[in-house]
N, C-alpha and C. Protein backbone atom coordinates (compact mmCIF):
# COMPACT_ATOMS: atom_id res chain seq x y z
N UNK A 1 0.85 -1.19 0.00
CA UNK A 1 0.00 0.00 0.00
C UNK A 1 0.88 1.23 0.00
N UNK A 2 0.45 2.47 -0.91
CA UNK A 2 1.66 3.23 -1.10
C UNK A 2 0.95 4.75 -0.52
N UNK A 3 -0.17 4.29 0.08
CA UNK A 3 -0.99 5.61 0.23
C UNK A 3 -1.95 6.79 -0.13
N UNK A 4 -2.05 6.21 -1.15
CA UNK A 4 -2.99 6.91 -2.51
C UNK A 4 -4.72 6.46 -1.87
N UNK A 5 -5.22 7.28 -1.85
CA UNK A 5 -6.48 7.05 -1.61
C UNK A 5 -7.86 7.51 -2.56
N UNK A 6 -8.84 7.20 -2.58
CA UNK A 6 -9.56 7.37 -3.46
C UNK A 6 -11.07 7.61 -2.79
N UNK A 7 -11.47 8.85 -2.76
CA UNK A 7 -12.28 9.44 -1.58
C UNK A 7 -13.73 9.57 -2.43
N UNK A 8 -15.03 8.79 -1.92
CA UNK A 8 -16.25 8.91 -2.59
C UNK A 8 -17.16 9.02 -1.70
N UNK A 9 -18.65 9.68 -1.95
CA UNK A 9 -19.77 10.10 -1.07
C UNK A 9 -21.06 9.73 -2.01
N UNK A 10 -21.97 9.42 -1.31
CA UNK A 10 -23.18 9.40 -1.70
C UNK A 10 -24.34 9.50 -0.99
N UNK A 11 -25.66 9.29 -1.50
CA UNK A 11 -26.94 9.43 -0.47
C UNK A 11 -27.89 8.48 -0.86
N UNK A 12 -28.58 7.65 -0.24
CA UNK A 12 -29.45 6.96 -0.22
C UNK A 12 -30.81 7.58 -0.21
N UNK A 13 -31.76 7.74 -1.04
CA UNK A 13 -32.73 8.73 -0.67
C UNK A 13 -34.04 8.03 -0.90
N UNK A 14 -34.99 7.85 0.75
CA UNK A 14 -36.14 6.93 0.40
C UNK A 14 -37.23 8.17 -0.06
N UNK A 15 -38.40 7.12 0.09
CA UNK A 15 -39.55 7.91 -0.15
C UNK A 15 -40.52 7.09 0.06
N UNK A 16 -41.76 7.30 1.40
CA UNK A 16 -42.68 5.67 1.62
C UNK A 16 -41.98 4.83 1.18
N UNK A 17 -41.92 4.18 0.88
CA UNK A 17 -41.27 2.29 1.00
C UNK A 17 -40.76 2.30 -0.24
N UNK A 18 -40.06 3.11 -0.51
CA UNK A 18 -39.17 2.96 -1.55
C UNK A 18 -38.03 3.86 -1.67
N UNK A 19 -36.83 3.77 -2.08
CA UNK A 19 -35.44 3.92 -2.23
C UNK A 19 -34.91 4.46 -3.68
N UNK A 20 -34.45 5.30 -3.57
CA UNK A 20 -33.85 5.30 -5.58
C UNK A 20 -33.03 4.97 -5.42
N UNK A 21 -32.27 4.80 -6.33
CA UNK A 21 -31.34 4.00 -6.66
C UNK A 21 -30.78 4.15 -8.31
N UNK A 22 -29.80 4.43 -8.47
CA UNK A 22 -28.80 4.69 -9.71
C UNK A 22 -28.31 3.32 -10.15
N UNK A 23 -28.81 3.16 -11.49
CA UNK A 23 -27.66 2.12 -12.11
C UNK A 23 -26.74 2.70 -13.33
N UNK A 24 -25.71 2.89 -12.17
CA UNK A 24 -24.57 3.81 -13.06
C UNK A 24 -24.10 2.89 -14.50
N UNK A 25 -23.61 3.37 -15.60
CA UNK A 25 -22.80 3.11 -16.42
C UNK A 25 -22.21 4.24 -16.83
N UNK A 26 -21.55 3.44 -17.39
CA UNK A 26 -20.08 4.21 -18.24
C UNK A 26 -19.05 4.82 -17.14
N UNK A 27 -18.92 4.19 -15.96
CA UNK A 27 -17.97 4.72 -14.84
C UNK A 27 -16.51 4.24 -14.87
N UNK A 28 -15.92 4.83 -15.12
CA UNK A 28 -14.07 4.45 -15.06
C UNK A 28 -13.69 3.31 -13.99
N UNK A 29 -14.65 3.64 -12.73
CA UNK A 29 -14.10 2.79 -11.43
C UNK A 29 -15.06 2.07 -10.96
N UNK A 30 -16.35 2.07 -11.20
CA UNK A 30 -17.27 0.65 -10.98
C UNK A 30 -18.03 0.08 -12.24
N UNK A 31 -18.00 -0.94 -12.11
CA UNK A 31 -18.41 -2.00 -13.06
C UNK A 31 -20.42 -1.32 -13.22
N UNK A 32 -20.90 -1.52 -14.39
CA UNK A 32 -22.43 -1.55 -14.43
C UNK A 32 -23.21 -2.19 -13.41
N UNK A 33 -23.73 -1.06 -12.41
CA UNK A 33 -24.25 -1.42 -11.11
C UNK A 33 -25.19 -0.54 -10.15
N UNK A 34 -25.93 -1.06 -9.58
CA UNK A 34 -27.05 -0.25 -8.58
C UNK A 34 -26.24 -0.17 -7.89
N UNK A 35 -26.89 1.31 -7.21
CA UNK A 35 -25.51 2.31 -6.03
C UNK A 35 -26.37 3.76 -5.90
N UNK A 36 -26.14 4.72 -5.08
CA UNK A 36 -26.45 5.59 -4.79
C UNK A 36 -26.02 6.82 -5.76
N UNK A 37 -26.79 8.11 -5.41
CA UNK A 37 -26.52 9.02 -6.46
C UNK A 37 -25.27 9.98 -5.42
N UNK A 38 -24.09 9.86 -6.30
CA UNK A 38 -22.79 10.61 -5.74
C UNK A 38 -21.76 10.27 -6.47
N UNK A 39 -20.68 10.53 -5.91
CA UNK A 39 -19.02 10.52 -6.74
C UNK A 39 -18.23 11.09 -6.04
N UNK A 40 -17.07 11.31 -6.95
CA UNK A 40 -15.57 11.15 -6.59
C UNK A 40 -15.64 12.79 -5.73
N UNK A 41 -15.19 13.33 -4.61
CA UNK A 41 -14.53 14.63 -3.96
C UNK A 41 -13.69 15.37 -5.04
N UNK A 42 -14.05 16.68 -4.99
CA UNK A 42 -12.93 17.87 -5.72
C UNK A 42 -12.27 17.98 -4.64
N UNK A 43 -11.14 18.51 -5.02
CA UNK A 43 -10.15 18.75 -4.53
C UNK A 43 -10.13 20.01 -3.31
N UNK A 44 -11.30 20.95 -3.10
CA UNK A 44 -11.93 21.70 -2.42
C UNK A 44 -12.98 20.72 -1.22
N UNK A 45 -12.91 19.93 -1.46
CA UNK A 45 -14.12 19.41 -0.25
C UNK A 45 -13.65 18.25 0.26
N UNK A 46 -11.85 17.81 0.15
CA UNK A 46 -11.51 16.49 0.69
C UNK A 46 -11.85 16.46 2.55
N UNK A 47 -12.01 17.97 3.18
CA UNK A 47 -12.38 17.77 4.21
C UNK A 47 -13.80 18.15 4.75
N UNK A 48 -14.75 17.99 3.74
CA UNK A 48 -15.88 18.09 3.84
C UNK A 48 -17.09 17.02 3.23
N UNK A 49 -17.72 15.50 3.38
CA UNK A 49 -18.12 14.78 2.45
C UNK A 49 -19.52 15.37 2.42
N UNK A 50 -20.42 15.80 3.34
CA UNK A 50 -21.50 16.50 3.31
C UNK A 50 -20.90 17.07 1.86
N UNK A 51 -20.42 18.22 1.85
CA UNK A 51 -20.33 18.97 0.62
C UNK A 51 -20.21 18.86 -0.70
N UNK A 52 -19.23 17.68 -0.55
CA UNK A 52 -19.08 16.91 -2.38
C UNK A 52 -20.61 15.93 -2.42
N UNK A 53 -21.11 15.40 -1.13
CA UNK A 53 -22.59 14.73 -1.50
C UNK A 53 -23.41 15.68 -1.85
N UNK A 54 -23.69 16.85 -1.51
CA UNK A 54 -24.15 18.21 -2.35
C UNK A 54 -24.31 18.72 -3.44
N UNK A 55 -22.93 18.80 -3.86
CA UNK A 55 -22.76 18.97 -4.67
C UNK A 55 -23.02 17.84 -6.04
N UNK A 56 -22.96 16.69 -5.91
CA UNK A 56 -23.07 15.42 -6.41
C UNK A 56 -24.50 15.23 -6.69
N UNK A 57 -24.90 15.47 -5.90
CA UNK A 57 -26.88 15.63 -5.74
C UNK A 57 -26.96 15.96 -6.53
N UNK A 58 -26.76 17.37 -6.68
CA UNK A 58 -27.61 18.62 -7.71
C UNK A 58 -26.93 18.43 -8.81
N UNK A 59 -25.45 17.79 -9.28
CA UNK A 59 -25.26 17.52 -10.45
C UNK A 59 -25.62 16.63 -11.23
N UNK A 60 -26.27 15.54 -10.61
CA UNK A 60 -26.34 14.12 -11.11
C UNK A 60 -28.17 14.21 -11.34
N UNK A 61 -29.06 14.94 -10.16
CA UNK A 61 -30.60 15.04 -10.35
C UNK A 61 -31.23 16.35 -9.85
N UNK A 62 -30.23 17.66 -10.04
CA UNK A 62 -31.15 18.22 -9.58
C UNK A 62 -30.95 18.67 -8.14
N UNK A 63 -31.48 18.15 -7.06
CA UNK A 63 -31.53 18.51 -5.77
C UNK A 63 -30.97 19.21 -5.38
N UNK A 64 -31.33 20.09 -3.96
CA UNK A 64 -30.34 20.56 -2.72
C UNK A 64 -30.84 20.05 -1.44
N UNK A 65 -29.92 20.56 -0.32
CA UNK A 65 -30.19 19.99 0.96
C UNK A 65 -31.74 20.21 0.71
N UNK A 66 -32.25 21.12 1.00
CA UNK A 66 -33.61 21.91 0.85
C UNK A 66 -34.78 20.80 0.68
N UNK A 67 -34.20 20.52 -0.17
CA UNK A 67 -35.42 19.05 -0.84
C UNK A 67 -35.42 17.94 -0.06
N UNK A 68 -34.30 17.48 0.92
CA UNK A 68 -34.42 16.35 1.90
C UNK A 68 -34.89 16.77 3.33
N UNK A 69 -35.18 15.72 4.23
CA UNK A 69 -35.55 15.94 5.59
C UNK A 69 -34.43 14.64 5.90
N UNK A 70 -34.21 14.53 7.02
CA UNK A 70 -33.58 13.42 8.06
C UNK A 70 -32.30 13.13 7.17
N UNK A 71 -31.71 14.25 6.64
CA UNK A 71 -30.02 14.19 6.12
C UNK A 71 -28.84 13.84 7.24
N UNK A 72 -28.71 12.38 6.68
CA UNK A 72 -27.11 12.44 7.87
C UNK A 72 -26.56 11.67 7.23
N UNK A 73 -25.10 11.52 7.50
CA UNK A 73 -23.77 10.50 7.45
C UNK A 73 -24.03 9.20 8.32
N UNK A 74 -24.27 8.15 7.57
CA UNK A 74 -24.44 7.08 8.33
C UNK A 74 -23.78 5.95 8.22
N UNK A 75 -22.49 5.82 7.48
CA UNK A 75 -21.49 5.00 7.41
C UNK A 75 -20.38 5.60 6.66
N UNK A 76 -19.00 5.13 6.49
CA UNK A 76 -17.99 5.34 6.41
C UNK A 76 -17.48 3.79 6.21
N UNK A 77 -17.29 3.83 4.87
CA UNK A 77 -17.01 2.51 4.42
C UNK A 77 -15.12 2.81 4.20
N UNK A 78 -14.25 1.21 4.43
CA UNK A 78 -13.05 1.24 3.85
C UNK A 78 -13.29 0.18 3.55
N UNK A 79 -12.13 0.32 2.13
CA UNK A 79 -12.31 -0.99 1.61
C UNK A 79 -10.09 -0.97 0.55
N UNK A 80 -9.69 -1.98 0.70
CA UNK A 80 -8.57 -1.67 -0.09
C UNK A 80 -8.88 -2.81 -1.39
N UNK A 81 -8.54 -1.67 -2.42
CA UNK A 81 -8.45 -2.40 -3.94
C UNK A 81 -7.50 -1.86 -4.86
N UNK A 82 -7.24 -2.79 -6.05
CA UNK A 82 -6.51 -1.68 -6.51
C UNK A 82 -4.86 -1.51 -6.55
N UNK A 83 -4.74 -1.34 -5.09
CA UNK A 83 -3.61 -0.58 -4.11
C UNK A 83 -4.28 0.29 -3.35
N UNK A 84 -4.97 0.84 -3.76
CA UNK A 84 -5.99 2.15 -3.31
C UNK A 84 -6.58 1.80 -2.20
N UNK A 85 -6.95 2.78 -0.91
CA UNK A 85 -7.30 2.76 -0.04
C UNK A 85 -8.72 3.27 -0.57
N UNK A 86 -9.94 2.75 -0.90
CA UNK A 86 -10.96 3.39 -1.01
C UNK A 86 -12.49 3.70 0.24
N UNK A 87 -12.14 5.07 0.39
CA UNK A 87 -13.32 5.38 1.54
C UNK A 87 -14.66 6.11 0.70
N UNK A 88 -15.70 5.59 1.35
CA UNK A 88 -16.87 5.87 0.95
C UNK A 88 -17.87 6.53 1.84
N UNK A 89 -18.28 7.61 1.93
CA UNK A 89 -19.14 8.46 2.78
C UNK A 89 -20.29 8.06 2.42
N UNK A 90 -21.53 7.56 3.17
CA UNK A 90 -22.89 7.28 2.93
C UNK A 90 -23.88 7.91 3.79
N UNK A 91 -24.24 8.70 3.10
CA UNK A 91 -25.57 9.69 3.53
C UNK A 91 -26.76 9.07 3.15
N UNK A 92 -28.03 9.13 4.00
CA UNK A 92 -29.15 8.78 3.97
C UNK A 92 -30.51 9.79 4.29
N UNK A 93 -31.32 10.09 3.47
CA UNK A 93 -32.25 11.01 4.05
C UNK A 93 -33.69 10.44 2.94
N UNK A 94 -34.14 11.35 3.52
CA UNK A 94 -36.23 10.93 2.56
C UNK A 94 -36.39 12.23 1.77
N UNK A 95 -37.00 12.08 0.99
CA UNK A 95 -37.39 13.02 0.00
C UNK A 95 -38.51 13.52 0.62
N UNK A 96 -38.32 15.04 0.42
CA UNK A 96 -39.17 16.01 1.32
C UNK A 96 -40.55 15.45 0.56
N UNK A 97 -42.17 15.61 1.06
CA UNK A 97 -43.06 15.22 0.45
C UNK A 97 -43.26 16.77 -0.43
N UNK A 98 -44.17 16.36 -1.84
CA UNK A 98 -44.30 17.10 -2.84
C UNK A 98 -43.31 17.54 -3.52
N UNK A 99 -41.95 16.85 -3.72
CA UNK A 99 -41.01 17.15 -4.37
C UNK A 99 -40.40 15.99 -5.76
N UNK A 100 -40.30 16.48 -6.35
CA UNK A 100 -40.43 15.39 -7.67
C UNK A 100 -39.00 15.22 -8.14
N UNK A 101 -38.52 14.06 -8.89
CA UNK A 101 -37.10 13.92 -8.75
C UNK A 101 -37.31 13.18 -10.71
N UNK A 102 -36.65 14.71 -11.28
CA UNK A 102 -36.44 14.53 -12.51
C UNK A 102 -35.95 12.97 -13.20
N UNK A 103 -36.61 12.17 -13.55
CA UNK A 103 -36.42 11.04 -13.94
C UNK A 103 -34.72 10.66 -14.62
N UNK A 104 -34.15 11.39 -15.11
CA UNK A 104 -32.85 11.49 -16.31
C UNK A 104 -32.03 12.30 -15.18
N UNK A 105 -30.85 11.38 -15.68
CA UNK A 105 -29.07 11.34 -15.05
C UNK A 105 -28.85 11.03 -15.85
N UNK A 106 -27.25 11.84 -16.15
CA UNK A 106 -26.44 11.50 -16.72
C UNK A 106 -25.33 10.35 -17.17
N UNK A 107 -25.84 9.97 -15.38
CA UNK A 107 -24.92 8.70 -15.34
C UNK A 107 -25.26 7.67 -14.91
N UNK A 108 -26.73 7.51 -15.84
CA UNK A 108 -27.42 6.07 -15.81
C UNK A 108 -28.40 6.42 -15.29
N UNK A 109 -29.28 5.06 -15.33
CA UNK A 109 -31.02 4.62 -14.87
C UNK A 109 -31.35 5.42 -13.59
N UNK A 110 -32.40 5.74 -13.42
CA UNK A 110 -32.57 6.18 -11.80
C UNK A 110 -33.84 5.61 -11.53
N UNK A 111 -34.27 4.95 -10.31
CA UNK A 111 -35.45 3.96 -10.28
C UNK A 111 -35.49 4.24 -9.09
N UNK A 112 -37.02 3.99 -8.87
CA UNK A 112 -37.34 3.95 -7.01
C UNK A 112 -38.00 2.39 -7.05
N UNK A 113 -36.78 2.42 -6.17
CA UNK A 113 -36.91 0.54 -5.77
C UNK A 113 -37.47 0.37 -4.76
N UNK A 114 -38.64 -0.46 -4.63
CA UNK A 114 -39.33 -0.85 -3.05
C UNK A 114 -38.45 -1.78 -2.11
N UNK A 115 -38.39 -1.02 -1.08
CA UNK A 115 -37.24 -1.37 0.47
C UNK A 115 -37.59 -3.21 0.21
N UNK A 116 -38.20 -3.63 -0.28
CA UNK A 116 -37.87 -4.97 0.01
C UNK A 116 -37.49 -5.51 -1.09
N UNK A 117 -37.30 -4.50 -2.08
CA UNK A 117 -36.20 -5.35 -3.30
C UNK A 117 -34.90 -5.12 -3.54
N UNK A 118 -34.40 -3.69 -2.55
CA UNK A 118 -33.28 -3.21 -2.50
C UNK A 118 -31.99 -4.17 -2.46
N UNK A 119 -32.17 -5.21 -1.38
CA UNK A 119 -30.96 -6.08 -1.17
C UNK A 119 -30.61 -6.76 -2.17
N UNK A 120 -31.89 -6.96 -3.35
CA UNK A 120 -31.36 -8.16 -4.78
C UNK A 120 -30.93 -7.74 -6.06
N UNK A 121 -30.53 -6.07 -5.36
CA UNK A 121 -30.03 -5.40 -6.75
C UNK A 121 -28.68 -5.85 -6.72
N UNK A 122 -27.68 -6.16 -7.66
CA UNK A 122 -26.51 -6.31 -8.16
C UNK A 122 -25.90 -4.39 -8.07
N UNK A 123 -24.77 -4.45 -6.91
CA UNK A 123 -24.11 -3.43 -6.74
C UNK A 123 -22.80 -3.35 -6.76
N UNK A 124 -22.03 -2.43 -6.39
CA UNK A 124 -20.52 -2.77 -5.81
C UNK A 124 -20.23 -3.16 -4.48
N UNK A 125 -19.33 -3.43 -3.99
CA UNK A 125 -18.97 -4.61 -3.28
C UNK A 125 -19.20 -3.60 -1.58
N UNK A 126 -18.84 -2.34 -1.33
CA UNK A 126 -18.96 -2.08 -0.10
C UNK A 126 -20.25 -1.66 -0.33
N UNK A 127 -20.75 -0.98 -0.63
CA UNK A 127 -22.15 -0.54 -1.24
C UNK A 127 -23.48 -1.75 -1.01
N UNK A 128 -23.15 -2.61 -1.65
CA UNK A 128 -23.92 -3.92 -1.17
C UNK A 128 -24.44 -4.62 0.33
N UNK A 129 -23.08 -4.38 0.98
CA UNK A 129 -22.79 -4.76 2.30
C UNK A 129 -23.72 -3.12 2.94
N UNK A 130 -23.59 -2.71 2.62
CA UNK A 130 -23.79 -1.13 3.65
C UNK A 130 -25.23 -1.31 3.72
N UNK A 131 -25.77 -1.41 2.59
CA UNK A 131 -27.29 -1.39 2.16
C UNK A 131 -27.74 -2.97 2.71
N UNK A 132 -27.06 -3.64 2.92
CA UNK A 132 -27.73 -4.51 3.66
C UNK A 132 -27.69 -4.46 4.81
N UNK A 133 -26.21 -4.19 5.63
CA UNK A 133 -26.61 -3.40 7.03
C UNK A 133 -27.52 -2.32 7.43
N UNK A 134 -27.74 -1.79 6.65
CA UNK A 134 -29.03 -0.46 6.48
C UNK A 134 -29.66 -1.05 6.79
N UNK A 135 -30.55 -2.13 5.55
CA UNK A 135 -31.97 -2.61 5.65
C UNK A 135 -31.91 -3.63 6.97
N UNK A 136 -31.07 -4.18 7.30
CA UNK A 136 -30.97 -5.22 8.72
C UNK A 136 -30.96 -4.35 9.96
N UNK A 137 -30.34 -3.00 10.43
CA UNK A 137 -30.30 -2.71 11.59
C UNK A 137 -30.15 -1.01 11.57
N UNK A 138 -29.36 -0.44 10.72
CA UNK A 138 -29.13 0.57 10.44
C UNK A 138 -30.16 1.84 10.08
N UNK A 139 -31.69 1.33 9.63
CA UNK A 139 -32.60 2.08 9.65
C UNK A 139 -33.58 2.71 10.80
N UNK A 140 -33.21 1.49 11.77
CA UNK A 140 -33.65 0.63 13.12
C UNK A 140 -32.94 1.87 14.08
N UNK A 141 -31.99 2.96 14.01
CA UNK A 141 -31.01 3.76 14.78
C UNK A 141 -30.48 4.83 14.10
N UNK A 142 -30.55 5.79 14.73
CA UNK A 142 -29.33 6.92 14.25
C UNK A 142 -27.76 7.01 14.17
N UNK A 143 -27.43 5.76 14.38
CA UNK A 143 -25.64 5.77 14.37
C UNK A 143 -25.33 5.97 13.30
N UNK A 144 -23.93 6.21 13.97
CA UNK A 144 -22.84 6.45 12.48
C UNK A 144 -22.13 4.92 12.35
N UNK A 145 -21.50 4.19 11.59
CA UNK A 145 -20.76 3.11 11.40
C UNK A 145 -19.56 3.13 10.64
N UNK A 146 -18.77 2.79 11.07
CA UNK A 146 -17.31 2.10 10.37
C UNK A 146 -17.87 0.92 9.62
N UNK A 147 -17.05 0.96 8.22
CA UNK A 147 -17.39 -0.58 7.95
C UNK A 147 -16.29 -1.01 7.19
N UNK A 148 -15.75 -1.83 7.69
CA UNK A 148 -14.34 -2.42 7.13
C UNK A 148 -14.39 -3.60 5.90
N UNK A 149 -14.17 -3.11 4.44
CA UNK A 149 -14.28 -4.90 4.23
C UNK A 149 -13.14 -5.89 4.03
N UNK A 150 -13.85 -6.92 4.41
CA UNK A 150 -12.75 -7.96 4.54
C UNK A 150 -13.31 -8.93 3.22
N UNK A 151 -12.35 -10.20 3.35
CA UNK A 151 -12.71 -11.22 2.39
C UNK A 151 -14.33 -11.76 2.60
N UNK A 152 -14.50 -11.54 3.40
CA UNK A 152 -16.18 -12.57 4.01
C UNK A 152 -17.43 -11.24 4.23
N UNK A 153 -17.22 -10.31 3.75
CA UNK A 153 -17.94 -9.01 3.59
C UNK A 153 -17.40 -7.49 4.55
N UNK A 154 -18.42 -7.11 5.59
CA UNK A 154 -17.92 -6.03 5.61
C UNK A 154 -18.09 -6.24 7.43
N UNK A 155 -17.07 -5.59 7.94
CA UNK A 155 -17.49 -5.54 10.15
C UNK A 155 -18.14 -4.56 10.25
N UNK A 156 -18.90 -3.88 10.81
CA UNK A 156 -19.32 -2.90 11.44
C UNK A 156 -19.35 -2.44 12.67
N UNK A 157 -18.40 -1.45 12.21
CA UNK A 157 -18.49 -0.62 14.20
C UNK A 157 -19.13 0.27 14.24
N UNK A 158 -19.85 0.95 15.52
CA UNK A 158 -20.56 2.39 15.62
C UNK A 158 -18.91 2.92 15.92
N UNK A 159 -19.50 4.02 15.52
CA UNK A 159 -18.88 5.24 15.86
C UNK A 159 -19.29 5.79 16.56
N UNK A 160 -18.49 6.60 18.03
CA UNK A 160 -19.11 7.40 19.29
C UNK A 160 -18.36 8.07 19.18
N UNK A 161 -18.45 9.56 19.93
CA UNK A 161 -17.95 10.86 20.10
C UNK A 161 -16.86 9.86 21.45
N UNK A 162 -15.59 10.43 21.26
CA UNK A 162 -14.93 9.67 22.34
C UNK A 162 -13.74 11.08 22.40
């Protein structure tokens, strides 16, 4: 490992019993796959992931904070590939009611998937794991989580103010 890291954010955004969900293509660094609407940090917001998920929002559909309710950081994925140390910021919030979410992205399908089909979408590999800790316990609480992956999926720790 030589230290190079590769810094990404996104948001999970429900709505009643359902979830959107991006099936990105044409991406340099993940394979054709369901995943959240976000991307890679500018070089201005490596110490801010709220901000590049912001910004990522409104480039990819539109949105601002404005349009969500119950916005937070709710995992912090590592994962090494590559060589690359890759960390992933995962934000989760609901779509404010009466707000409509322009069907067309740039960077692929956008679908609202019902919470109980979410887990059988084909995703990327920490992404998969996160969203299944979501739907298993993670919706269930306000924590934040570490999630490490290993060969056999991903650990999860809370995170506490210490």
């Amino acid at each position: 490992m030589d230290g190079k890291l590769r810094n990404m954010t996104g948001v999970y955004i429900t709505s009643k019993d359902k979830m959107l969900l991006l099936y990105r293509i044409g991406s340099r660094i993940v394979a054709p796959s369901w995943c959240c609407v976000g991307g890679h940090f500018e070089k201005d917001e490596l110490n801010d992931a709220k901000a590049a998920m912001l910004r990522e929002l409104n480039e990819e559909i539109g949105l601002t904070e404005a349009d969500l309710t119950n916005l937070s950081l709710r995992y912090v994925a590592m994962r090494l590939k590559n060589s690359e140390l890759r960390l992933n910021f995962y934000f989760f919030a609901e779509l404010k009611e009466g707000i409509e979410i322009n069907g067309k992205c740039e960077e692929g399908i956008l679908e609202w998937v019902p919470l109980e089909e979410v887990n059988s979408k084909e995703m990327p590999y920490s992404a998969q794991h996160v969203i299944k800790h979501y739907m298993e316990t993670g919706r269930l609480n306000d924590q934040l989580y570490a999630a490490i992956a290993t060969r056999d999926g991903m650990e999860f720790i809370p995170l506490n103010e210490i």
